[in-house]
PDB file of N, CA and C in Angstrom:
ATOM      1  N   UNK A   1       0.829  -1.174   0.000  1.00  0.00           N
ATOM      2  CA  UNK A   1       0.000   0.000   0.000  1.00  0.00           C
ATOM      3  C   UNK A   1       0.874   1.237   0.000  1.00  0.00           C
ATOM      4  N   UNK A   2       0.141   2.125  -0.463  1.00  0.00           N
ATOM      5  CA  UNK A   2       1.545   3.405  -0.831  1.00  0.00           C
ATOM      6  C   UNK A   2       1.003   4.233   0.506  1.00  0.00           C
ATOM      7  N   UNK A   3       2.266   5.499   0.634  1.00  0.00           N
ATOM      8  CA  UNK A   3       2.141   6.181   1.517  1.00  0.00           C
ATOM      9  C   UNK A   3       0.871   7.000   2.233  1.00  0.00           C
ATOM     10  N   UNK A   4       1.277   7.941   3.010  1.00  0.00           N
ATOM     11  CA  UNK A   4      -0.199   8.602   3.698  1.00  0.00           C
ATOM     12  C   UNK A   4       0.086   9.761   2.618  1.00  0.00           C
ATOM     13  N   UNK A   5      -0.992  10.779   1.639  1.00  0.00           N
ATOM     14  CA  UNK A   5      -1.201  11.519   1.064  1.00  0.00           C
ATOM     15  C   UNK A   5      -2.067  12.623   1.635  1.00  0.00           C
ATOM     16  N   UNK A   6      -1.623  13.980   1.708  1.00  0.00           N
ATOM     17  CA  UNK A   6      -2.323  14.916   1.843  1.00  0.00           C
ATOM     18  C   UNK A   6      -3.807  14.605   1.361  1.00  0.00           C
ATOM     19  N   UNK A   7      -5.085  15.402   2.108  1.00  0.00           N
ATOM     20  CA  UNK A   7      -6.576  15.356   2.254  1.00  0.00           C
ATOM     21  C   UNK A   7      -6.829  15.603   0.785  1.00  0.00           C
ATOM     22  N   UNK A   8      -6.380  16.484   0.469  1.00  0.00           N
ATOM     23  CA  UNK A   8      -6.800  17.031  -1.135  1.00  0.00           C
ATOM     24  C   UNK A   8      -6.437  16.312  -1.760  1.00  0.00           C
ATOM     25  N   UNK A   9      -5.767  15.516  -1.615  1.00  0.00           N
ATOM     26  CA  UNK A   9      -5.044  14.416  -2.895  1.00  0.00           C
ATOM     27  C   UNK A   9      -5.286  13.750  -2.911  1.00  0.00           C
ATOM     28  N   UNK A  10      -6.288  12.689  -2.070  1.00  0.00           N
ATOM     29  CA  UNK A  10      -6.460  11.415  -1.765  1.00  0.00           C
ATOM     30  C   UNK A  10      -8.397  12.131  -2.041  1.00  0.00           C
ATOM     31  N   UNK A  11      -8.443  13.016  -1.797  1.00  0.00           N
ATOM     32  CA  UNK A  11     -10.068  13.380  -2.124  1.00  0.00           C
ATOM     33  C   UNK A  11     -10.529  13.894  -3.525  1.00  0.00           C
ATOM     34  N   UNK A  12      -9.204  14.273  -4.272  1.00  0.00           N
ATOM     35  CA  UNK A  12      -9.106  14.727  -5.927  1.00  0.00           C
ATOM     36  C   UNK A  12      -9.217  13.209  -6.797  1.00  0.00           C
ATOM     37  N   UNK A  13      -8.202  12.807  -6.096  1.00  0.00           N
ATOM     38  CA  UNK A  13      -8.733  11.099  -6.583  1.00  0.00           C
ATOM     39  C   UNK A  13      -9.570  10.426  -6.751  1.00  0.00           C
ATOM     40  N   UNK A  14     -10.662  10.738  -5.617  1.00  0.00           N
ATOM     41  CA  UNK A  14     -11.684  10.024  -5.446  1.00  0.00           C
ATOM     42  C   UNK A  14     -12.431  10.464  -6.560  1.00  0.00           C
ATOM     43  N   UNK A  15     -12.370  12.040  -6.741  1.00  0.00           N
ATOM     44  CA  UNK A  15     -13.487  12.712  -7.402  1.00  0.00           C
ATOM     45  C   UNK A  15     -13.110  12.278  -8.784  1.00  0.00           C
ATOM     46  N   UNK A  16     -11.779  12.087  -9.018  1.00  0.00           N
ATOM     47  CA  UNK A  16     -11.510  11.783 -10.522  1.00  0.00           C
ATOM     48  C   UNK A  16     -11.681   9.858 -11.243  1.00  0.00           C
ATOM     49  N   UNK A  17     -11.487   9.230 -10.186  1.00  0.00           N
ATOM     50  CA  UNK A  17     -11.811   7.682  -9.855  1.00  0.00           C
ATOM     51  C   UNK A  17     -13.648   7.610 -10.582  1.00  0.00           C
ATOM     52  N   UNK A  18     -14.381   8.397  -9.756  1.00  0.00           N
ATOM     53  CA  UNK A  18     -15.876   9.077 -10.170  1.00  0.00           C
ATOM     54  C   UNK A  18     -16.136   9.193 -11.309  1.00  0.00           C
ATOM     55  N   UNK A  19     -15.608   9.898 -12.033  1.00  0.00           N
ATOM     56  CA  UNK A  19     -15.250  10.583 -13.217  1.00  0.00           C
ATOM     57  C   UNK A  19     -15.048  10.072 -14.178  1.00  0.00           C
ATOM     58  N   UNK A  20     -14.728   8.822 -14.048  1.00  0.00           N
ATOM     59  CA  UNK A  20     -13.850   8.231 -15.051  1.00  0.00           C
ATOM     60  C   UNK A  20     -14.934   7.509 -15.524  1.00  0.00           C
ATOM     61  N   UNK A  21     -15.621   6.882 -15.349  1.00  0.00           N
ATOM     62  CA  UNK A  21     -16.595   6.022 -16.291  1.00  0.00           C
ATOM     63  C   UNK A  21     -17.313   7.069 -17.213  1.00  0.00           C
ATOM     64  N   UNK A  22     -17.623   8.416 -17.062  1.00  0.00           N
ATOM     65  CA  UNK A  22     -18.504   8.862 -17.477  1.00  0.00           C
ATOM     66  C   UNK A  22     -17.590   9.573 -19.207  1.00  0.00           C
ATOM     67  N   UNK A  23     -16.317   9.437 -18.541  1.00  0.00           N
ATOM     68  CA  UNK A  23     -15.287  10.168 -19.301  1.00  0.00           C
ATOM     69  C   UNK A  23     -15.214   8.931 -20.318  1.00  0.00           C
ATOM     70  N   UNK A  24     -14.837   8.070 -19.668  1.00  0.00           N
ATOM     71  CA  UNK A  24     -14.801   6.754 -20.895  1.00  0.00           C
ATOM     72  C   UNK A  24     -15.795   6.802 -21.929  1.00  0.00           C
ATOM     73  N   UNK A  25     -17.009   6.924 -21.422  1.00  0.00           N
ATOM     74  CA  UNK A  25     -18.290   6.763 -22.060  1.00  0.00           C
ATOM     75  C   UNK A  25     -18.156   7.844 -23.635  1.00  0.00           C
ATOM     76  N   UNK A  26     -17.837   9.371 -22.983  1.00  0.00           N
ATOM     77  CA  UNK A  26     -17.783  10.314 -23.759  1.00  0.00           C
ATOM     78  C   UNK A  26     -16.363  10.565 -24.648  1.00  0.00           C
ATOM     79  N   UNK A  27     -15.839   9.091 -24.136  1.00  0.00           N
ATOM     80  CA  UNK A  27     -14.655   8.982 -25.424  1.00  0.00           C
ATOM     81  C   UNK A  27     -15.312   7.920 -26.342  1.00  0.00           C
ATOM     82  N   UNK A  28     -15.993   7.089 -25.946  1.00  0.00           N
ATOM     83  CA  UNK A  28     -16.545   6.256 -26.693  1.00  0.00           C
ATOM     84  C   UNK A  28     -17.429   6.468 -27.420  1.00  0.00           C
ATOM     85  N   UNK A  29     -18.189   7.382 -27.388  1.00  0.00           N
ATOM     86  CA  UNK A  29     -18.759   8.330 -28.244  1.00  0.00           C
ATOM     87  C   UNK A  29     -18.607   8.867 -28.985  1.00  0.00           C
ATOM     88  N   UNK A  30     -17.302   9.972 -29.059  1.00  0.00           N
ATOM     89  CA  UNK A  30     -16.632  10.834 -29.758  1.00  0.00           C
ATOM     90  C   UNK A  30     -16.010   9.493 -30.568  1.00  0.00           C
ATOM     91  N   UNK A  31     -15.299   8.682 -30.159  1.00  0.00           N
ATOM     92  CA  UNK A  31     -14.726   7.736 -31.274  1.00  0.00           C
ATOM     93  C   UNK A  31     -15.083   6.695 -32.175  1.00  0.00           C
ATOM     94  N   UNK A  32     -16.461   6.510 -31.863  1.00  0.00           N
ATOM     95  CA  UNK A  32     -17.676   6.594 -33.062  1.00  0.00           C
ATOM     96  C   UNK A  32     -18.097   7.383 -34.014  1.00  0.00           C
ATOM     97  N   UNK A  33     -17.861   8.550 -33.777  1.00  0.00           N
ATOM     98  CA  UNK A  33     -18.339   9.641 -34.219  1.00  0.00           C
ATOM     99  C   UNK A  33     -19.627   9.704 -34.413  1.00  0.00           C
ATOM    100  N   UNK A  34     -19.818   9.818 -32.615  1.00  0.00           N
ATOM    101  CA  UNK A  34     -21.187  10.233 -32.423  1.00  0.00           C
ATOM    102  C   UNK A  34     -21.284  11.769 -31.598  1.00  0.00           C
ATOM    103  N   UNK A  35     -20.423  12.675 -32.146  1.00  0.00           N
ATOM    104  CA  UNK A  35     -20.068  13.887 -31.943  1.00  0.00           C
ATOM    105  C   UNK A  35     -21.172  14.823 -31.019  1.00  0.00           C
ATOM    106  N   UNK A  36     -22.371  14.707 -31.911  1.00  0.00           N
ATOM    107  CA  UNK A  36     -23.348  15.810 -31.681  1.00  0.00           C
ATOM    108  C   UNK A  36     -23.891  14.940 -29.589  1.00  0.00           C
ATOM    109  N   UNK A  37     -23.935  13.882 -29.454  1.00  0.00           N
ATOM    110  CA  UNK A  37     -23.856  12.769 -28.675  1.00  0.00           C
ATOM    111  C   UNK A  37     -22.726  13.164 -27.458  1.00  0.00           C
ATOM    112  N   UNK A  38     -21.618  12.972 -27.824  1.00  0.00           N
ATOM    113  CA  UNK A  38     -20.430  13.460 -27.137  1.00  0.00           C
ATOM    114  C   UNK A  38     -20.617  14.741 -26.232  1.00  0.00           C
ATOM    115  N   UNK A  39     -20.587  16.051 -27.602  1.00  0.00           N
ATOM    116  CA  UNK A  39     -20.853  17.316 -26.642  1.00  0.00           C
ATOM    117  C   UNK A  39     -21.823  17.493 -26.117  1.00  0.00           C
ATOM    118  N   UNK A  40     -23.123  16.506 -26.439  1.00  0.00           N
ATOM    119  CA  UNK A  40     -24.428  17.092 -25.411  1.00  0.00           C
ATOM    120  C   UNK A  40     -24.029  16.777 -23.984  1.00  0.00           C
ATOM    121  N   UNK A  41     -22.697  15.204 -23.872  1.00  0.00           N
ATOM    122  CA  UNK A  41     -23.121  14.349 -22.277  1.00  0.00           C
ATOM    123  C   UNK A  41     -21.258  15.170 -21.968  1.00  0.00           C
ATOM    124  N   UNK A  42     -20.746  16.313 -22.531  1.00  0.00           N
ATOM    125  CA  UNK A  42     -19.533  17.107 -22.105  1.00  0.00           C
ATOM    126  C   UNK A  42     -20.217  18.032 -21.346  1.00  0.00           C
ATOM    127  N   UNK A  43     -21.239  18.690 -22.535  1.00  0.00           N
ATOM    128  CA  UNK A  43     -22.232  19.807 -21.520  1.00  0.00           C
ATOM    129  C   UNK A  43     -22.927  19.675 -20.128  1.00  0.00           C
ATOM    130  N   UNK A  44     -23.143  18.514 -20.088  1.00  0.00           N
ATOM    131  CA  UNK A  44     -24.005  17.519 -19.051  1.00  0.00           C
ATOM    132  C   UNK A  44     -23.085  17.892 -17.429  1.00  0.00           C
ATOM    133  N   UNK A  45     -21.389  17.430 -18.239  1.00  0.00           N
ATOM    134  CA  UNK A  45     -20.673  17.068 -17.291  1.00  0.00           C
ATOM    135  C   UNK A  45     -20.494  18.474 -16.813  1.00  0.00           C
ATOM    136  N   UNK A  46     -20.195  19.171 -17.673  1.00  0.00           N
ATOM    137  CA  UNK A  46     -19.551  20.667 -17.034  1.00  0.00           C
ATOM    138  C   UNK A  46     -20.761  21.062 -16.208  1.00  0.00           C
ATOM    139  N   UNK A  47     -21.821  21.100 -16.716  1.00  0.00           N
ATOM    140  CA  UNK A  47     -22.890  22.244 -16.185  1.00  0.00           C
ATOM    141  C   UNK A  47     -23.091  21.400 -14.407  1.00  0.00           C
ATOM    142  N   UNK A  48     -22.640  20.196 -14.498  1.00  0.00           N
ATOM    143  CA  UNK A  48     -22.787  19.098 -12.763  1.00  0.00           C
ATOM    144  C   UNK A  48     -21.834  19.476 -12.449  1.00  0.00           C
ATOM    145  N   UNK A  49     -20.627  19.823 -12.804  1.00  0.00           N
ATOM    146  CA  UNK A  49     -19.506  20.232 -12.127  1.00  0.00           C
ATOM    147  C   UNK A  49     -19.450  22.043 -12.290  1.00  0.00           C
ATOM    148  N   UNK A  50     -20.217  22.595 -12.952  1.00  0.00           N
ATOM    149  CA  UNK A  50     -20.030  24.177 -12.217  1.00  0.00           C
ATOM    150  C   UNK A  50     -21.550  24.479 -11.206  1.00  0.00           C
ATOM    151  N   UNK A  51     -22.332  23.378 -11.056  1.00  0.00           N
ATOM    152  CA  UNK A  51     -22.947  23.047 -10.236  1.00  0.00           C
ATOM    153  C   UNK A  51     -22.620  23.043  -8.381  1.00  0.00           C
ATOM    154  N   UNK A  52     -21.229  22.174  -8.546  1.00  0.00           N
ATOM    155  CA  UNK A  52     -20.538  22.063  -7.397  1.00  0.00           C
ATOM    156  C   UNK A  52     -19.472  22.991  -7.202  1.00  0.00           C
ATOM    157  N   UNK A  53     -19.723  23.835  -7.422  1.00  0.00           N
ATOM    158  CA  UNK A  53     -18.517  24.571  -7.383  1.00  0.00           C
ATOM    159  C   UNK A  53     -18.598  25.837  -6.561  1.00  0.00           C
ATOM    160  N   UNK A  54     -19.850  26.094  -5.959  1.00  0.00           N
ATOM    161  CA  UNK A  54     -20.191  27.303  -5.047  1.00  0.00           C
ATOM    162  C   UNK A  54     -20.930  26.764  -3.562  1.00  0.00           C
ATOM    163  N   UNK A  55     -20.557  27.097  -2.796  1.00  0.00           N
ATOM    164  CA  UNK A  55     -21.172  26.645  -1.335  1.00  0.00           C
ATOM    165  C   UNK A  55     -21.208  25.254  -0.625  1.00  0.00           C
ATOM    166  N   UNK A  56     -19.679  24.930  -1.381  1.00  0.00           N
ATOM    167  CA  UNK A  56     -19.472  23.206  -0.625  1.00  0.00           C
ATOM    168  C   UNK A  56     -19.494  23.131   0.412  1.00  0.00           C
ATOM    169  N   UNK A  57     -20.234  22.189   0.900  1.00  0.00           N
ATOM    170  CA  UNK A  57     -20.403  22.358   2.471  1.00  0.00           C
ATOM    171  C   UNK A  57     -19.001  21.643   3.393  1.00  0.00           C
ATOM    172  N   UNK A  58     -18.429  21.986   4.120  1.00  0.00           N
ATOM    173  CA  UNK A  58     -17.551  21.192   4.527  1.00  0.00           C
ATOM    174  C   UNK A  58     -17.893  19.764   5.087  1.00  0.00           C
ATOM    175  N   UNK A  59     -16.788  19.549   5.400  1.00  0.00           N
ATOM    176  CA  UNK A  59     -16.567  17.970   5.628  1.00  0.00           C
ATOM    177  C   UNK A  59     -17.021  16.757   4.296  1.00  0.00           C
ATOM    178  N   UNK A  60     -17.130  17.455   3.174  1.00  0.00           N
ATOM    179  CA  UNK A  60     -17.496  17.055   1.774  1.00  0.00           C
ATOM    180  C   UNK A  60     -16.083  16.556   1.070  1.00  0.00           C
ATOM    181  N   UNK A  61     -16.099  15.241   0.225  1.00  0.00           N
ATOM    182  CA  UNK A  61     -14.922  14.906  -0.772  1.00  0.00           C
ATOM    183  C   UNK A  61     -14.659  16.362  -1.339  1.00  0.00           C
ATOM    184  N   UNK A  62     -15.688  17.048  -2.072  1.00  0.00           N
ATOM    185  CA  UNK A  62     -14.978  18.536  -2.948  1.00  0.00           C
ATOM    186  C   UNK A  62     -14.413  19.223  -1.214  1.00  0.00           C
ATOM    187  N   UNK A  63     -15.046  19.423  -0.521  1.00  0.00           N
ATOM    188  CA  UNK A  63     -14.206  20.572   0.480  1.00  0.00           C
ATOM    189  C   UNK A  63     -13.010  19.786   0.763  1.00  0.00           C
ATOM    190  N   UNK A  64     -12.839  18.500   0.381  1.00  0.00           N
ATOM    191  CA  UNK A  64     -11.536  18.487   1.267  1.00  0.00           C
ATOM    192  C   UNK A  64     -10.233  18.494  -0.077  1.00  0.00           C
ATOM    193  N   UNK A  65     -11.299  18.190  -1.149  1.00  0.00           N
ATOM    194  CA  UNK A  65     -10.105  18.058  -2.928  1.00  0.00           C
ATOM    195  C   UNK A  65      -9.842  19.773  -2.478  1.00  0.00           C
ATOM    196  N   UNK A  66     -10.530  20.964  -2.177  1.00  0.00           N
ATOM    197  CA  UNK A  66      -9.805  21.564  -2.869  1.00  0.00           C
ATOM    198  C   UNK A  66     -10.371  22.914  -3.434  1.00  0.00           C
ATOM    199  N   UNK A  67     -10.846  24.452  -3.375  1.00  0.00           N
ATOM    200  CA  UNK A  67     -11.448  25.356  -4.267  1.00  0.00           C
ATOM    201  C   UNK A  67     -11.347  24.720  -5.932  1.00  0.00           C
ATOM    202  N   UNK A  68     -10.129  24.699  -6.383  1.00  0.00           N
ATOM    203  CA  UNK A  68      -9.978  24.178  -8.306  1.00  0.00           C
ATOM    204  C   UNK A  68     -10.538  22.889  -8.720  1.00  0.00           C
ATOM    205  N   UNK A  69     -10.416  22.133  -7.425  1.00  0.00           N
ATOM    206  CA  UNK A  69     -10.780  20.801  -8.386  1.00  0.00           C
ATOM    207  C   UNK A  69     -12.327  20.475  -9.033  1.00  0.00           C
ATOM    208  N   UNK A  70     -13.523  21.805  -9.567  1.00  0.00           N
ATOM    209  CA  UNK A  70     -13.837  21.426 -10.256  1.00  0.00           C
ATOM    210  C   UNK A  70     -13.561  22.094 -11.764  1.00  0.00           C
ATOM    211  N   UNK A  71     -12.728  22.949 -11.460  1.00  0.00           N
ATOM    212  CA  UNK A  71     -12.387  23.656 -12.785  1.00  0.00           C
ATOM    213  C   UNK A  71     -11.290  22.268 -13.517  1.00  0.00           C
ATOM    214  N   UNK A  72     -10.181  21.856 -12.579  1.00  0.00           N
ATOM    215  CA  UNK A  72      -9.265  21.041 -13.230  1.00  0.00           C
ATOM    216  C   UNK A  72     -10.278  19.686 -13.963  1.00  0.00           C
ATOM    217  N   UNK A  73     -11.056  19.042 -12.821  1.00  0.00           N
ATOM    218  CA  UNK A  73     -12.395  18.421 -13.504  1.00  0.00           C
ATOM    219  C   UNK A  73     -12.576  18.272 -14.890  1.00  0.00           C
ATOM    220  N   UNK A  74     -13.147  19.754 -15.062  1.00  0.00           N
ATOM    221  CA  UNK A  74     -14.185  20.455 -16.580  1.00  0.00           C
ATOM    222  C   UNK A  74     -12.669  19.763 -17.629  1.00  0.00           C
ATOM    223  N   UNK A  75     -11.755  20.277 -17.300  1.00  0.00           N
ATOM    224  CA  UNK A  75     -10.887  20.250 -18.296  1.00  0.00           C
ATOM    225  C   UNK A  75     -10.587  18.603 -19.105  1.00  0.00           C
ATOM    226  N   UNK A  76     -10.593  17.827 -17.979  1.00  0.00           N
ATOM    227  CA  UNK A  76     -10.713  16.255 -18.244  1.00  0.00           C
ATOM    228  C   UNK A  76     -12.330  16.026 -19.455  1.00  0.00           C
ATOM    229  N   UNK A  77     -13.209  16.785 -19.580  1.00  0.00           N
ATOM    230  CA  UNK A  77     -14.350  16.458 -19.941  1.00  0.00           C
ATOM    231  C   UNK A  77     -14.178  17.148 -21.399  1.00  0.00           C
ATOM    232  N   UNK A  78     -12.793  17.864 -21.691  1.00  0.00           N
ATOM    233  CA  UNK A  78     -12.857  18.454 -23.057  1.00  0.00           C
ATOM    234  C   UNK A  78     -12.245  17.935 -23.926  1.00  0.00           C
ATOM    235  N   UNK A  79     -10.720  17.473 -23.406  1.00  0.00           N
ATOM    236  CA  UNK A  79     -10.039  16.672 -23.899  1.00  0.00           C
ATOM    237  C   UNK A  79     -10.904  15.423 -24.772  1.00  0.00           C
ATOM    238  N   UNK A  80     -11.908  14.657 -24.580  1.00  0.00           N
ATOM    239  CA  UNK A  80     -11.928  13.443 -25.131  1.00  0.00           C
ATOM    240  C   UNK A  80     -12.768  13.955 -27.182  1.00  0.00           C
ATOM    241  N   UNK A  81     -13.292  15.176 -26.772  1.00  0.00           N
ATOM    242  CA  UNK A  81     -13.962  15.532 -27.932  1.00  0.00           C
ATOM    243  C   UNK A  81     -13.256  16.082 -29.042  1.00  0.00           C
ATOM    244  N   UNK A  82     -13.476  16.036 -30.415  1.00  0.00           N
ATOM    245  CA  UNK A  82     -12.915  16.125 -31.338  1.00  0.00           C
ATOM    246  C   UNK A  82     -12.992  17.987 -31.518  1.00  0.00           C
ATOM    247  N   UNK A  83     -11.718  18.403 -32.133  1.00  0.00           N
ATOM    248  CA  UNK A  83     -11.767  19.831 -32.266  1.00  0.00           C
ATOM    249  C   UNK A  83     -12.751  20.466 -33.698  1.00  0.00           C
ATOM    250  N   UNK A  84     -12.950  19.307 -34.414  1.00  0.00           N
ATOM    251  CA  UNK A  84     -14.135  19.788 -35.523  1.00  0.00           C
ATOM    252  C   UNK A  84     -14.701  18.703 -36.220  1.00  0.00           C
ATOM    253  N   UNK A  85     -16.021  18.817 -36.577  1.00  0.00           N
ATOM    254  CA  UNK A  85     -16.391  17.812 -37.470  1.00  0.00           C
ATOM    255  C   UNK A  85     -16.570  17.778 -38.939  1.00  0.00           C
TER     256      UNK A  85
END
């Protein structure tokens, strides 16, 4: 088992661990080229994550990841989409 990790780091994880199926999904999409598909469930993701992003209540996985980690988040959700069709 690896070392003890700072609160935010071990709680950014979690949130990105989370994350990840939905991210898969919206690569699997985009690499169909099911584009129009893709950016509706990117929009999906951002608008749930600038959702969380004002009045986290403490003692919460986001209060302890961190103020950025849902901006760093959004950014994981852009990457998988194609820059034009």
């Amino acid at each position: 088992m690896g070392g003890v990790r700072g609160g935010d780091e071990a709680a950014s994880e979690i949130l990105e661990e989370l994350l990840q199926p939905e991210l898969n999904d919206l690569s699997r999409r985009a690499a169909l080229g099911l584009h129009d598909a893709a950016r509706q469930m990117a929009i999906g993701l951002l608008r749930g994550l600038a959702n969380c992003r004002d009045d986290i209540p403490d003692g919460t996985v986001l209060a302890y990841a961190g103020p950025d980690v849902t901006d760093d988040l959004a950014w994981s959700c852009a990457t998988p989409l194609p820059t034009s069709t």
